[in-house]
PDB file of N, CA and C in Angstrom:
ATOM      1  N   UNK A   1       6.903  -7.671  -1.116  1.00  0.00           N
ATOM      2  CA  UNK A   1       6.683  -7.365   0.269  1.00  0.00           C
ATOM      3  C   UNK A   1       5.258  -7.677   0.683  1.00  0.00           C
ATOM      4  N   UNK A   2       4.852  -6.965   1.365  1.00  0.00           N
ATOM      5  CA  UNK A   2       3.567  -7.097   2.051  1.00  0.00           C
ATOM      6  C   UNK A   2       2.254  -7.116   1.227  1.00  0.00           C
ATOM      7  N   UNK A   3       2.795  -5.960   0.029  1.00  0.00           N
ATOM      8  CA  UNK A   3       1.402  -5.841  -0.903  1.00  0.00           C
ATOM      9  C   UNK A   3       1.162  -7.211  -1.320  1.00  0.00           C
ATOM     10  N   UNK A   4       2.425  -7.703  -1.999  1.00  0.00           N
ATOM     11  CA  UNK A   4       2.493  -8.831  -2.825  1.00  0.00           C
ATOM     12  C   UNK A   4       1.634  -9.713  -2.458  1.00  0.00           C
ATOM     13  N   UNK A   5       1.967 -10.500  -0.963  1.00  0.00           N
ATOM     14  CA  UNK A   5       1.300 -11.325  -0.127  1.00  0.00           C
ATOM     15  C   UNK A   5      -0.618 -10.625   0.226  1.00  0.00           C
ATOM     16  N   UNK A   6      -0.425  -9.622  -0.126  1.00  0.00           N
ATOM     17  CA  UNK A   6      -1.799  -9.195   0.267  1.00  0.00           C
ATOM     18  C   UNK A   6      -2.050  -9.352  -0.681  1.00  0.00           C
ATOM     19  N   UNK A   7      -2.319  -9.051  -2.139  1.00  0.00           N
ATOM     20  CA  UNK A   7      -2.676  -9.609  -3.539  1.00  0.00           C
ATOM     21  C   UNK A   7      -3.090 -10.434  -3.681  1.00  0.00           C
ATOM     22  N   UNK A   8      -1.873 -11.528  -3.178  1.00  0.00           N
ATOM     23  CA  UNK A   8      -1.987 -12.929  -3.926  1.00  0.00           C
ATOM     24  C   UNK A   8      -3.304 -13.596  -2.869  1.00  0.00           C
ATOM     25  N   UNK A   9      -2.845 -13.140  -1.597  1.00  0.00           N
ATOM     26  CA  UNK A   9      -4.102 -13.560  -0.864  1.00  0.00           C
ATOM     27  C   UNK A   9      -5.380 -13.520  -1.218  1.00  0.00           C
ATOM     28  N   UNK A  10      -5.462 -12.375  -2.081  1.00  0.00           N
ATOM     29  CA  UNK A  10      -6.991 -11.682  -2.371  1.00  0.00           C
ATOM     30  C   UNK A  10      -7.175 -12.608  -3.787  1.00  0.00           C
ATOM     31  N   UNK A  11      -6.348 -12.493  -4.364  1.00  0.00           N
ATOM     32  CA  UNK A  11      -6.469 -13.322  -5.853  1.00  0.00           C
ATOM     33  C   UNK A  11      -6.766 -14.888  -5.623  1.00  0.00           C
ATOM     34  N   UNK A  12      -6.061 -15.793  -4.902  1.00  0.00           N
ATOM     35  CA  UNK A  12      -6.415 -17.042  -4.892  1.00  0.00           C
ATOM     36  C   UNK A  12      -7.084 -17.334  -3.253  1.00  0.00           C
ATOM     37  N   UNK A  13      -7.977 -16.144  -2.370  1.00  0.00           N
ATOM     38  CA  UNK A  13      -8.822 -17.197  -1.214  1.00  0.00           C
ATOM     39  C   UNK A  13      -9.664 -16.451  -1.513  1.00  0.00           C
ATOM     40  N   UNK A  14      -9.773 -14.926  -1.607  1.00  0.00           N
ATOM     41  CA  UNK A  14     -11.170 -14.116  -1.794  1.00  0.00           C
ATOM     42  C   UNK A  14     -12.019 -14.104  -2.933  1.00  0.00           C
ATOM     43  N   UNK A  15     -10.791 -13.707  -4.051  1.00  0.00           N
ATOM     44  CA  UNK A  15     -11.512 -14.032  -5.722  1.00  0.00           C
ATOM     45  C   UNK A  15     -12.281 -14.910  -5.803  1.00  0.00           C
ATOM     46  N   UNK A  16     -12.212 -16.181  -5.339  1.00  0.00           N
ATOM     47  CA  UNK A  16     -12.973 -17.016  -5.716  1.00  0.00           C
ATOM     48  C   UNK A  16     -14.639 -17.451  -4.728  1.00  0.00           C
ATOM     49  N   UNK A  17     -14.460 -16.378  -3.333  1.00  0.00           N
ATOM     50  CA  UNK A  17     -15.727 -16.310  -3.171  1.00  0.00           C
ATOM     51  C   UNK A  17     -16.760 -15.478  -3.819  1.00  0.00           C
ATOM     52  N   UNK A  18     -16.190 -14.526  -4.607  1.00  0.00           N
ATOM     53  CA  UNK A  18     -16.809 -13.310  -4.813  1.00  0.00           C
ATOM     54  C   UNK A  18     -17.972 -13.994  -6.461  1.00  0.00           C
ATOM     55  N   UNK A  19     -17.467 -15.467  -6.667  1.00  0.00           N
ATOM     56  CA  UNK A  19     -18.770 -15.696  -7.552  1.00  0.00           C
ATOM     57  C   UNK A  19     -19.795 -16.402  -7.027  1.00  0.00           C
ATOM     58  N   UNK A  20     -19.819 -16.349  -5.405  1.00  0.00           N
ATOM     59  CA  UNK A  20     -21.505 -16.677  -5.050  1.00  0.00           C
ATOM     60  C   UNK A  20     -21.963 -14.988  -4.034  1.00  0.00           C
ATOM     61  N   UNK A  21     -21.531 -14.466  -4.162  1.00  0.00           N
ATOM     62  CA  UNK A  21     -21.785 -13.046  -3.739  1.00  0.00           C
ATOM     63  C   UNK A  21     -21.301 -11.884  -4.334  1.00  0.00           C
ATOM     64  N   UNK A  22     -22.134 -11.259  -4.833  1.00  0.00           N
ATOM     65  CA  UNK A  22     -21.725 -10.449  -5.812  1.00  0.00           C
ATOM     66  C   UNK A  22     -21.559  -9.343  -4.768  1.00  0.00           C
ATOM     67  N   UNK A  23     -22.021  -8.467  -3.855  1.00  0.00           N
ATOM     68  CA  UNK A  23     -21.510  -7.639  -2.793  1.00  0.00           C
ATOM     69  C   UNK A  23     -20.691  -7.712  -2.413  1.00  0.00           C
ATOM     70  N   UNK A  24     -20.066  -9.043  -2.199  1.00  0.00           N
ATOM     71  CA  UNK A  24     -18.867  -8.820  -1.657  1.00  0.00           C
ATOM     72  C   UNK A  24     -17.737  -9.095  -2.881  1.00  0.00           C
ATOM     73  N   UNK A  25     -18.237  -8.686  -3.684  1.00  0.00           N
ATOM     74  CA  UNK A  25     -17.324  -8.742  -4.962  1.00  0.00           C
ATOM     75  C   UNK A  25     -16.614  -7.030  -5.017  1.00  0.00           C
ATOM     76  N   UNK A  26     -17.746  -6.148  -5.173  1.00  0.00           N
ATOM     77  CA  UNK A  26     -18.042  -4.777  -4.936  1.00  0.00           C
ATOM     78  C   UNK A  26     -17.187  -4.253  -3.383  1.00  0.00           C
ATOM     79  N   UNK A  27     -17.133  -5.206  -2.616  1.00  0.00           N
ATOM     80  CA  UNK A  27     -16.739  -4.697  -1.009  1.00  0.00           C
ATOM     81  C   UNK A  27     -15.176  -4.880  -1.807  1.00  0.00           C
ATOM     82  N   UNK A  28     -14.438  -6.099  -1.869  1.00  0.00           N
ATOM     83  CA  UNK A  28     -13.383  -6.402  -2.103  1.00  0.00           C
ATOM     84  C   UNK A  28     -12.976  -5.381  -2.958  1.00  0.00           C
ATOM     85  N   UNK A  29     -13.433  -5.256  -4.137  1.00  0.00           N
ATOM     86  CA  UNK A  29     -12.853  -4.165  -5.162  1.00  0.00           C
ATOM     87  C   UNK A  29     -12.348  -2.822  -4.325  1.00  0.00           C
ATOM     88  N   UNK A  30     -13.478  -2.371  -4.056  1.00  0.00           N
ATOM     89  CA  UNK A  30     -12.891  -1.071  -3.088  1.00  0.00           C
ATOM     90  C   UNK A  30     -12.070  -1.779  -2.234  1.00  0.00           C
ATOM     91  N   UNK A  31     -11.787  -2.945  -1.603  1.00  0.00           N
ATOM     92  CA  UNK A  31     -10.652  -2.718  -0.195  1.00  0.00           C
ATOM     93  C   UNK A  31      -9.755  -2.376  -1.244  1.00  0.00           C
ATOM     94  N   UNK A  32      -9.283  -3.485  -2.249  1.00  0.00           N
ATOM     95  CA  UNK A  32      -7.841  -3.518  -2.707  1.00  0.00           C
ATOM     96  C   UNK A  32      -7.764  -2.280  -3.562  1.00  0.00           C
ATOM     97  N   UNK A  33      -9.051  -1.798  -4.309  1.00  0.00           N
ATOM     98  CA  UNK A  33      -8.475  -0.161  -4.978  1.00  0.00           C
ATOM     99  C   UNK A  33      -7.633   0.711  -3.856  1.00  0.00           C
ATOM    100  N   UNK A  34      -7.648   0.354  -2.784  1.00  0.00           N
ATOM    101  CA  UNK A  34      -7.118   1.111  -1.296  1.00  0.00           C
ATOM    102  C   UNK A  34      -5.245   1.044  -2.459  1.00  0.00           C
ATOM    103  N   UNK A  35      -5.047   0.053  -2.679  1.00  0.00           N
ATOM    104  CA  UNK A  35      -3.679  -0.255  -2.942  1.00  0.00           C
ATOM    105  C   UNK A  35      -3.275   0.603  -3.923  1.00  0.00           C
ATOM    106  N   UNK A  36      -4.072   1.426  -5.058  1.00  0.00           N
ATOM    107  CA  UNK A  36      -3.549   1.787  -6.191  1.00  0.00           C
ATOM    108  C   UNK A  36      -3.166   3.323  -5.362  1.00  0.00           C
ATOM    109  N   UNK A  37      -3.282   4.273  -4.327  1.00  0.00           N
ATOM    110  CA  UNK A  37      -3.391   5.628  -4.364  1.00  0.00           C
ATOM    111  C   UNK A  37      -2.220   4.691  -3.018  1.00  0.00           C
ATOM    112  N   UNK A  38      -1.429   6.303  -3.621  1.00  0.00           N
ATOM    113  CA  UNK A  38      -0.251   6.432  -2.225  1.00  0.00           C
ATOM    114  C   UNK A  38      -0.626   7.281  -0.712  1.00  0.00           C
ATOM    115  N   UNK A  39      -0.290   7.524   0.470  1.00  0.00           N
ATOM    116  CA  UNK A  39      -0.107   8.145   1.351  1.00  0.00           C
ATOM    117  C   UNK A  39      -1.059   9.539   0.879  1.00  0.00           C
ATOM    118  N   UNK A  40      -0.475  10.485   0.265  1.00  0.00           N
ATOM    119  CA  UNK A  40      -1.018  11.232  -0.328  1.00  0.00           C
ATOM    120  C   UNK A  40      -1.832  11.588  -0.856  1.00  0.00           C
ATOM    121  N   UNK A  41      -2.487  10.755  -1.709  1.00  0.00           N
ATOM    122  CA  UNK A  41      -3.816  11.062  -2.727  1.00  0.00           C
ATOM    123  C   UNK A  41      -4.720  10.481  -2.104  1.00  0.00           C
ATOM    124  N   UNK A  42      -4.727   9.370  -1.031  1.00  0.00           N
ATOM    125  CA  UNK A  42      -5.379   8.549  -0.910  1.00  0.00           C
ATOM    126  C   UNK A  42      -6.991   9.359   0.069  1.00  0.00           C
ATOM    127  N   UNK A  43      -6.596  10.401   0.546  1.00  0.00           N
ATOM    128  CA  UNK A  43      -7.372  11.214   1.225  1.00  0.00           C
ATOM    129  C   UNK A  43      -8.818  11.737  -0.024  1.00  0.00           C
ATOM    130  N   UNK A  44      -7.937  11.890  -1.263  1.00  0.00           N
ATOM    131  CA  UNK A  44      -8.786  12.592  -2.237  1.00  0.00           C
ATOM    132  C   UNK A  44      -9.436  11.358  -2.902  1.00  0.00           C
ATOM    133  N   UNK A  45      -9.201  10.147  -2.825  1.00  0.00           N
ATOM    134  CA  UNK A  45      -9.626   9.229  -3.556  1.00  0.00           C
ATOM    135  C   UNK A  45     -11.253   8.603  -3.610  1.00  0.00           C
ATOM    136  N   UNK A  46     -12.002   8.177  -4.283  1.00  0.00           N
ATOM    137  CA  UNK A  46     -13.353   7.606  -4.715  1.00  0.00           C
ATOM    138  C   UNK A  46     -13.251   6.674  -2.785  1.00  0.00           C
ATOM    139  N   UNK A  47     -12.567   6.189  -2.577  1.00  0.00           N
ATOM    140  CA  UNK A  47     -12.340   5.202  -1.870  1.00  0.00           C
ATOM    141  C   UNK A  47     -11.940   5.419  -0.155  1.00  0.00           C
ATOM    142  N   UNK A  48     -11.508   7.044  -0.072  1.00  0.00           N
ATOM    143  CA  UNK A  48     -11.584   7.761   1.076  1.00  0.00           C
ATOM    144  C   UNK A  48     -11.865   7.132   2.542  1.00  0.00           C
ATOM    145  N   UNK A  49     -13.602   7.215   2.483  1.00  0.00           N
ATOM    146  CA  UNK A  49     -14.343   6.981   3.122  1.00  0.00           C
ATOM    147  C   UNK A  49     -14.294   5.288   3.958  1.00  0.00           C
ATOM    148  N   UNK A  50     -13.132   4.701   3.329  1.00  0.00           N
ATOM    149  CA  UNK A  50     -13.153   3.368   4.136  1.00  0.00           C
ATOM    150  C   UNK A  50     -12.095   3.407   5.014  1.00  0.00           C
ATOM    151  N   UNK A  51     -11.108   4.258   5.113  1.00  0.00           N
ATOM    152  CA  UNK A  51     -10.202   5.023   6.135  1.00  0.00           C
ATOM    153  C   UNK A  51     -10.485   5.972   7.424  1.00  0.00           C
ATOM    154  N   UNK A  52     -11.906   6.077   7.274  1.00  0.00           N
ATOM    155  CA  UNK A  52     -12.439   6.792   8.641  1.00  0.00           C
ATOM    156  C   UNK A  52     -12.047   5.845   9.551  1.00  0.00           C
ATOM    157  N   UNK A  53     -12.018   6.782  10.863  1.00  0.00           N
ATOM    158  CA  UNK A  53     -12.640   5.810  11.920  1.00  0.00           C
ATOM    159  C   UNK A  53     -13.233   4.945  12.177  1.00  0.00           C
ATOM    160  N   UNK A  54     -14.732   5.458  12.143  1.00  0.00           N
ATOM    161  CA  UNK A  54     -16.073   4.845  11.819  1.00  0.00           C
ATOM    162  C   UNK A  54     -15.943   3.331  11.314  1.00  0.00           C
ATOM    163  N   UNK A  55     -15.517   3.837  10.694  1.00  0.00           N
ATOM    164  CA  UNK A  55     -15.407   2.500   9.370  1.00  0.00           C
ATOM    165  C   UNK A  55     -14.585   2.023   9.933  1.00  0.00           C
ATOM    166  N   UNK A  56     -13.176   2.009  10.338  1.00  0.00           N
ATOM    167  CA  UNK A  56     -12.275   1.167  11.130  1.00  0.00           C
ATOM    168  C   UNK A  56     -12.826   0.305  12.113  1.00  0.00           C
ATOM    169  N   UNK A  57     -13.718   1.002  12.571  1.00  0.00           N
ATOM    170  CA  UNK A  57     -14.411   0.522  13.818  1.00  0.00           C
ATOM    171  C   UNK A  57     -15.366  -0.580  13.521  1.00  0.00           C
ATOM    172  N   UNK A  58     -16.134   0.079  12.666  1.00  0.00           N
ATOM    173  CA  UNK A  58     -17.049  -0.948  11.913  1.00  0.00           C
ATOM    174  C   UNK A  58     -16.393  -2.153  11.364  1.00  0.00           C
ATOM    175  N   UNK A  59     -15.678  -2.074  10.858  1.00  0.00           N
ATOM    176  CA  UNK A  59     -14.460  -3.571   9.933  1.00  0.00           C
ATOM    177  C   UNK A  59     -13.987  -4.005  11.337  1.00  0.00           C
ATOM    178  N   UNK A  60     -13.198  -3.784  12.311  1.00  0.00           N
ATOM    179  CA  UNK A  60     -13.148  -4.110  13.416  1.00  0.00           C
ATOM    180  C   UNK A  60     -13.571  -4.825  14.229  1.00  0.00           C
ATOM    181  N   UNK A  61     -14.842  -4.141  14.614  1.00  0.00           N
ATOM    182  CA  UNK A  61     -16.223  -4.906  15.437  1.00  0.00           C
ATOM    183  C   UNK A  61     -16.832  -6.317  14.284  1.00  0.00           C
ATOM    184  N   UNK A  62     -17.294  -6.386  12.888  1.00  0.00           N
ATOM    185  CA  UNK A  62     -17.322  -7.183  12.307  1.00  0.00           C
ATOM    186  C   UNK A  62     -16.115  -8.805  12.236  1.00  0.00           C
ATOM    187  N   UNK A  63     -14.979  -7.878  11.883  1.00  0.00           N
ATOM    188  CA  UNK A  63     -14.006  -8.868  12.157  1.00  0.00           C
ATOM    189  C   UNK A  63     -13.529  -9.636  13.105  1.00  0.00           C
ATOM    190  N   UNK A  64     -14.177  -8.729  14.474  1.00  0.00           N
ATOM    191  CA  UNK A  64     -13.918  -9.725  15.859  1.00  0.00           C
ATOM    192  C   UNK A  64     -15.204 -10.503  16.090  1.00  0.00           C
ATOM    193  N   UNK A  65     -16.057 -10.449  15.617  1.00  0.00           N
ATOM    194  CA  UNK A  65     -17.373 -10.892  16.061  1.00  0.00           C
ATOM    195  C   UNK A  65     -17.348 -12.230  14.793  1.00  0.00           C
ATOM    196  N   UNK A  66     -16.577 -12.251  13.427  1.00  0.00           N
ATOM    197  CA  UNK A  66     -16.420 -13.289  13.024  1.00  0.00           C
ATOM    198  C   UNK A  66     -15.522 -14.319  13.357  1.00  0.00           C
ATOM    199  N   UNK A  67     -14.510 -13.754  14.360  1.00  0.00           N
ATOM    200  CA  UNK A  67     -13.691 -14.706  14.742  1.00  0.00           C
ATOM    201  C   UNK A  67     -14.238 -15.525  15.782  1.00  0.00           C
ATOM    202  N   UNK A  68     -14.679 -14.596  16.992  1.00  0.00           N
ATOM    203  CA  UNK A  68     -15.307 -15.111  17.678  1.00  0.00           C
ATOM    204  C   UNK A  68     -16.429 -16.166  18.062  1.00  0.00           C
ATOM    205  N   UNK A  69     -17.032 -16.148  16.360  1.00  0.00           N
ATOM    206  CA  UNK A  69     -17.808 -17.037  15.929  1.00  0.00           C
ATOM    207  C   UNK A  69     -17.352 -18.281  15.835  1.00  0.00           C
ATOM    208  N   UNK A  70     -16.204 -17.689  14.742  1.00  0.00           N
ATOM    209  CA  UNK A  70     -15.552 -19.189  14.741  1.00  0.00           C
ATOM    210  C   UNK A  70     -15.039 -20.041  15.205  1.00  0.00           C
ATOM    211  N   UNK A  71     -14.547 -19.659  16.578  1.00  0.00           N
ATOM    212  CA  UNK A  71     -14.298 -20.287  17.682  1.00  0.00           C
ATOM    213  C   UNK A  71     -15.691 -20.796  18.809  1.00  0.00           C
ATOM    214  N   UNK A  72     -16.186 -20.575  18.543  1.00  0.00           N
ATOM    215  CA  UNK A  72     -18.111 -20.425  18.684  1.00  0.00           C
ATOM    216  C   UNK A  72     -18.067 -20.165  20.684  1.00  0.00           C
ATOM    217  N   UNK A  73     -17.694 -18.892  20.063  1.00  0.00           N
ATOM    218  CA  UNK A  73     -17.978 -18.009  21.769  1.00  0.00           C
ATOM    219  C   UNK A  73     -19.253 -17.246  21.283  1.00  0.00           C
ATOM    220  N   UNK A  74     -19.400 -16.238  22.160  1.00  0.00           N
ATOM    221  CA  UNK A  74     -20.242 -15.188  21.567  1.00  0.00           C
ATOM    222  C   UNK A  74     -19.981 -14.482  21.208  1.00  0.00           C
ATOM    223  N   UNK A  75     -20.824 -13.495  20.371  1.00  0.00           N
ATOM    224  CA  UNK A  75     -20.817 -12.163  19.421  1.00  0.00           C
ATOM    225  C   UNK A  75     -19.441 -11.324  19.769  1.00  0.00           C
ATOM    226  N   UNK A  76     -19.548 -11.068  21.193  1.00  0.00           N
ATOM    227  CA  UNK A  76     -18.069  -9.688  21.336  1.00  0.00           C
ATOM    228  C   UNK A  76     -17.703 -10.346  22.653  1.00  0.00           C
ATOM    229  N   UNK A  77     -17.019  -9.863  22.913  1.00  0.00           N
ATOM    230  CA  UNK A  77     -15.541 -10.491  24.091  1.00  0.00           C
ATOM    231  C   UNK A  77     -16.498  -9.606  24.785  1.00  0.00           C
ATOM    232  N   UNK A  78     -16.143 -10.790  26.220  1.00  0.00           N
ATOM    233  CA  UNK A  78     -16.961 -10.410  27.983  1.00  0.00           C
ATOM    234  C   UNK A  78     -16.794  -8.879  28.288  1.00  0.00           C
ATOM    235  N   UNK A  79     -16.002  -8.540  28.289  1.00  0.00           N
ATOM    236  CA  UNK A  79     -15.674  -6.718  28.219  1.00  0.00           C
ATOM    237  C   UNK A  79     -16.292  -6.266  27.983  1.00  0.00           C
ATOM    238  N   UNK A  80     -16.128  -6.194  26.620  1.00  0.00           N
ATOM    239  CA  UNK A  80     -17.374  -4.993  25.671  1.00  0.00           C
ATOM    240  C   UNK A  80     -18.761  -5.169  26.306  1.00  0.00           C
ATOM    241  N   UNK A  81     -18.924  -6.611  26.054  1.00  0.00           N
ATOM    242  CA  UNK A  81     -20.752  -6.786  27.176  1.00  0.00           C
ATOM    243  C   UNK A  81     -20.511  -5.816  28.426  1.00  0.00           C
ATOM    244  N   UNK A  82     -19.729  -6.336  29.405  1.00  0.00           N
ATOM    245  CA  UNK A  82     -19.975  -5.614  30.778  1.00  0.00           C
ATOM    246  C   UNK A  82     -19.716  -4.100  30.580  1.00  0.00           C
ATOM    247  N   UNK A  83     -19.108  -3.482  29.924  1.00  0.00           N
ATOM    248  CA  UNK A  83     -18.546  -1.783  29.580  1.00  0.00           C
ATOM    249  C   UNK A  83     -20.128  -1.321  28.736  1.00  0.00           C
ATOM    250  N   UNK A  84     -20.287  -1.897  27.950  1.00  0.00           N
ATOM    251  CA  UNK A  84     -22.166  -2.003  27.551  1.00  0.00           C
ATOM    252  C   UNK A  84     -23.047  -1.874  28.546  1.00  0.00           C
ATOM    253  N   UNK A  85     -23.042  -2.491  29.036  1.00  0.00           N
ATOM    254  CA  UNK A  85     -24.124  -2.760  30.195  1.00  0.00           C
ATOM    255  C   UNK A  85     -23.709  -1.703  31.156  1.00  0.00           C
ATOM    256  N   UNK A  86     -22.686  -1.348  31.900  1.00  0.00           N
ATOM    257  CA  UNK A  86     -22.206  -0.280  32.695  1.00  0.00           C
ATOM    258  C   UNK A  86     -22.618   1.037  31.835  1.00  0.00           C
ATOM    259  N   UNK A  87     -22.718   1.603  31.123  1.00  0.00           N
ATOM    260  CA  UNK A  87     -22.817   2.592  30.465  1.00  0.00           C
ATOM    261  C   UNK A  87     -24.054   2.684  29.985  1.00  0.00           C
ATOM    262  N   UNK A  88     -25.224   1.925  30.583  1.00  0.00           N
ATOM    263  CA  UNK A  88     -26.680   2.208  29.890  1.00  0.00           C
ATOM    264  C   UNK A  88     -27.145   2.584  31.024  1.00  0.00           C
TER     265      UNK A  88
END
């Protein structure tokens, strides 16, 4: 199912960046340790803390701001700027 494809993903496109960056060797480990704890334990786990909010938010905002790159717009979608700017 889904894990599977998430695995294999991680094993043959990510694994193999993780030998010119060793941080993100360390980042990866913890995502996929996410996989070993069920529903349940996963609250009590070493690994917790990447299930906040916060952190959702943070992986989030990162992940749109790399896409966005890659399409070579700017940093965050016109919104967020103007809702930024309205709120200072």
């Amino acid at each position: 199912g889904d894990l599977e494809i998430a695995l294999q993903y991680a094993e043959q496109e990510l694994a193999p960046r993780t030998e010119l960056n060793e941080s993100f060797m360390k980042e990866l480990e913890s995502a996929m340790s996410l996989f070993a704890f069920d529903q349940k334990s996963i609250k009590d786990s070493p690994v917790a803390d990447l299930l906040n909010n916060t952190q959702r938010q943070n992986t989030a905002s990162l992940v749109n701001a790399a896409i966005l790159k890659g399409i070579h717009q700017q940093k965050s979608a016109k919104l967020t700027t103007i809702l930024q700017t309205m709120m200072v």
